[in-house]
Protein backbone atom coordinates (compact mmCIF):
# COMPACT_ATOMS: atom_id res chain seq x y z
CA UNK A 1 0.00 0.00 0.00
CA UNK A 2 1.40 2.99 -0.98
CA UNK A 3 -0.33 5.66 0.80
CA UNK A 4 -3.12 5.91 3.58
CA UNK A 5 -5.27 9.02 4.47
CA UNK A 6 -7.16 8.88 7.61
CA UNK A 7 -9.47 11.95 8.06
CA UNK A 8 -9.99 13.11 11.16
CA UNK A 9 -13.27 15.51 12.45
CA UNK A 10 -13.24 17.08 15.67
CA UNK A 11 -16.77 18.27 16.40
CA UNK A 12 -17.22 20.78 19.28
CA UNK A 13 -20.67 21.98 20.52
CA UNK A 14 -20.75 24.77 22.94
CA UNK A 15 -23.51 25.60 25.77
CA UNK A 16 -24.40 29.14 25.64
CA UNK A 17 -22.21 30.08 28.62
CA UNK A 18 -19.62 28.74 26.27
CA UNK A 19 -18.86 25.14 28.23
CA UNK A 20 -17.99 22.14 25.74
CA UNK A 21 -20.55 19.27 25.51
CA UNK A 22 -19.65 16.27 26.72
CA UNK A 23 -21.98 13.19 25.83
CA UNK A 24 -23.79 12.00 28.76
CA UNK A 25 -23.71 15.71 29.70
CA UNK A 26 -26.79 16.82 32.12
CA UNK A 27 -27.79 19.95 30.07
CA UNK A 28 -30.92 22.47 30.31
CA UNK A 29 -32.42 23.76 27.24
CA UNK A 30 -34.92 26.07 25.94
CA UNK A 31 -37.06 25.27 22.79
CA UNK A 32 -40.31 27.72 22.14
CA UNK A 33 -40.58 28.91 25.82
CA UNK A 34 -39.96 25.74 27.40
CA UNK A 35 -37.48 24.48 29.61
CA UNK A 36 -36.37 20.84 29.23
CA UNK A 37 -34.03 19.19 31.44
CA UNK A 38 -32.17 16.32 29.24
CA UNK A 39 -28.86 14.42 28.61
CA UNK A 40 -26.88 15.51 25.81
CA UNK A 41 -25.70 12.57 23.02
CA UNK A 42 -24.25 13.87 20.49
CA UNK A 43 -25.07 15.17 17.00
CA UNK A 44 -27.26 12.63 14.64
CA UNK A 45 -27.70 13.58 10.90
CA UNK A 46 -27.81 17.79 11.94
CA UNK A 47 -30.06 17.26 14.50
CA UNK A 48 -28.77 17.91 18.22
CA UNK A 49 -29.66 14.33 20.16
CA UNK A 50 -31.07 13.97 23.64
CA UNK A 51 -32.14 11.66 25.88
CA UNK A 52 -34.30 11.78 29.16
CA UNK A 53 -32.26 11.59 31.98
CA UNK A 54 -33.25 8.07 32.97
CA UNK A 55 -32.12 7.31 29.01
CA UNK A 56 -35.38 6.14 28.54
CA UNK A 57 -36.18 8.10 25.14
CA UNK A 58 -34.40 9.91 22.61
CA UNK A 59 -35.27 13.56 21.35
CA UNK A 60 -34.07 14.95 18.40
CA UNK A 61 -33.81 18.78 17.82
CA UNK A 62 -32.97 21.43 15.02
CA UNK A 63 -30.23 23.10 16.18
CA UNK A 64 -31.66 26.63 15.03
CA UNK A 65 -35.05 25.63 17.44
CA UNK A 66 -32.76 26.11 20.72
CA UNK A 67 -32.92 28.99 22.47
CA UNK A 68 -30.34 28.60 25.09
CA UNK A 69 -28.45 25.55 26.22
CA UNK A 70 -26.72 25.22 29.74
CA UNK A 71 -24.44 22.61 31.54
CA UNK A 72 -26.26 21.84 34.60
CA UNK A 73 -25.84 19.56 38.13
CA UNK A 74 -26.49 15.65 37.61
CA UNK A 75 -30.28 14.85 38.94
CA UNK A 76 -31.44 12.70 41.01
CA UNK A 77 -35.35 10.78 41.38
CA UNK A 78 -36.66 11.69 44.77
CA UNK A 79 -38.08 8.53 46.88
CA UNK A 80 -42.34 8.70 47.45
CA UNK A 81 -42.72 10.55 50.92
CA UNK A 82 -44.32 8.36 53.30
CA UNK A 83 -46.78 9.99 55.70
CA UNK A 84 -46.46 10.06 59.47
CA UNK A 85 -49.05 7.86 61.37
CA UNK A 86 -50.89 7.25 58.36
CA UNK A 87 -49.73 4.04 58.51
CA UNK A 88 -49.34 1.39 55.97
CA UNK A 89 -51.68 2.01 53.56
CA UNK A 90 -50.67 5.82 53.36
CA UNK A 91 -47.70 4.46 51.59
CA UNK A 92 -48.61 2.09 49.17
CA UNK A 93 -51.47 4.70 48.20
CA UNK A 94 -54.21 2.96 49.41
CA UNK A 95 -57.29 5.25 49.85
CA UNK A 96 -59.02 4.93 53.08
CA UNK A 97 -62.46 3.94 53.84
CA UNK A 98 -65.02 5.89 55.80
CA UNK A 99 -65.47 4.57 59.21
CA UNK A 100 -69.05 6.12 59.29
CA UNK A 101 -72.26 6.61 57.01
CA UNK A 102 -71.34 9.34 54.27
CA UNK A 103 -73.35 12.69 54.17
CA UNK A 104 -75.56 13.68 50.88
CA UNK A 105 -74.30 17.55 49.66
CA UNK A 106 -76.80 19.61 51.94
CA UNK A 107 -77.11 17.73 54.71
């Protein structure tokens, strides 16, 4: 073989503070008034690739449609609260039944 060419692309995308996009990235983005909290992936055929943060789903979005774009803090799912003294059925969302006869609007 008498010669090889290897082409090389380095593709940089920028948040609007200026911070490089990392895939994986925890990012929050505008798009028509509307805040979206994502991971970033990448770039796929133009379009500018999430995912929800529990990877989920994919989004796809022109890049021209966001508005701003920021590097934010990883987040994290919250656990259900359980209630106080409301005992076992409080938690797995059981409703509870009326101990007494029920009153017709009015009464």
């Amino acid at each position: 073989m008498g010669l090889k060419v290897n082409e090389i692309t380095t593709i940089e995308v920028e948040a609007s503070d200026g911070q490089v996009l990392e895939e994986g990235d925890v990012i929050l983005i505008r798009v028509k008034d509307e805040d979206i909290v994502c991971r970033y992936q990448g770039l796929s055929n133009g379009y500018f690739a999430t995912s929800t943060c529990d990877g989920q789903k994919e989004n796809k979005y022109r890049q021209s449609s966001i508005e701003t774009c920021y590097r934010i803090e990883d987040v994290e799912k919250i656990p259900p609260r359980t209630v106080k003294g409301a005992g076992r059925d409080a938690a797995d969302g059981a409703v509870p039944k009326a101990s007494g006869p029920l009153l017709a609007p009015g009464a």
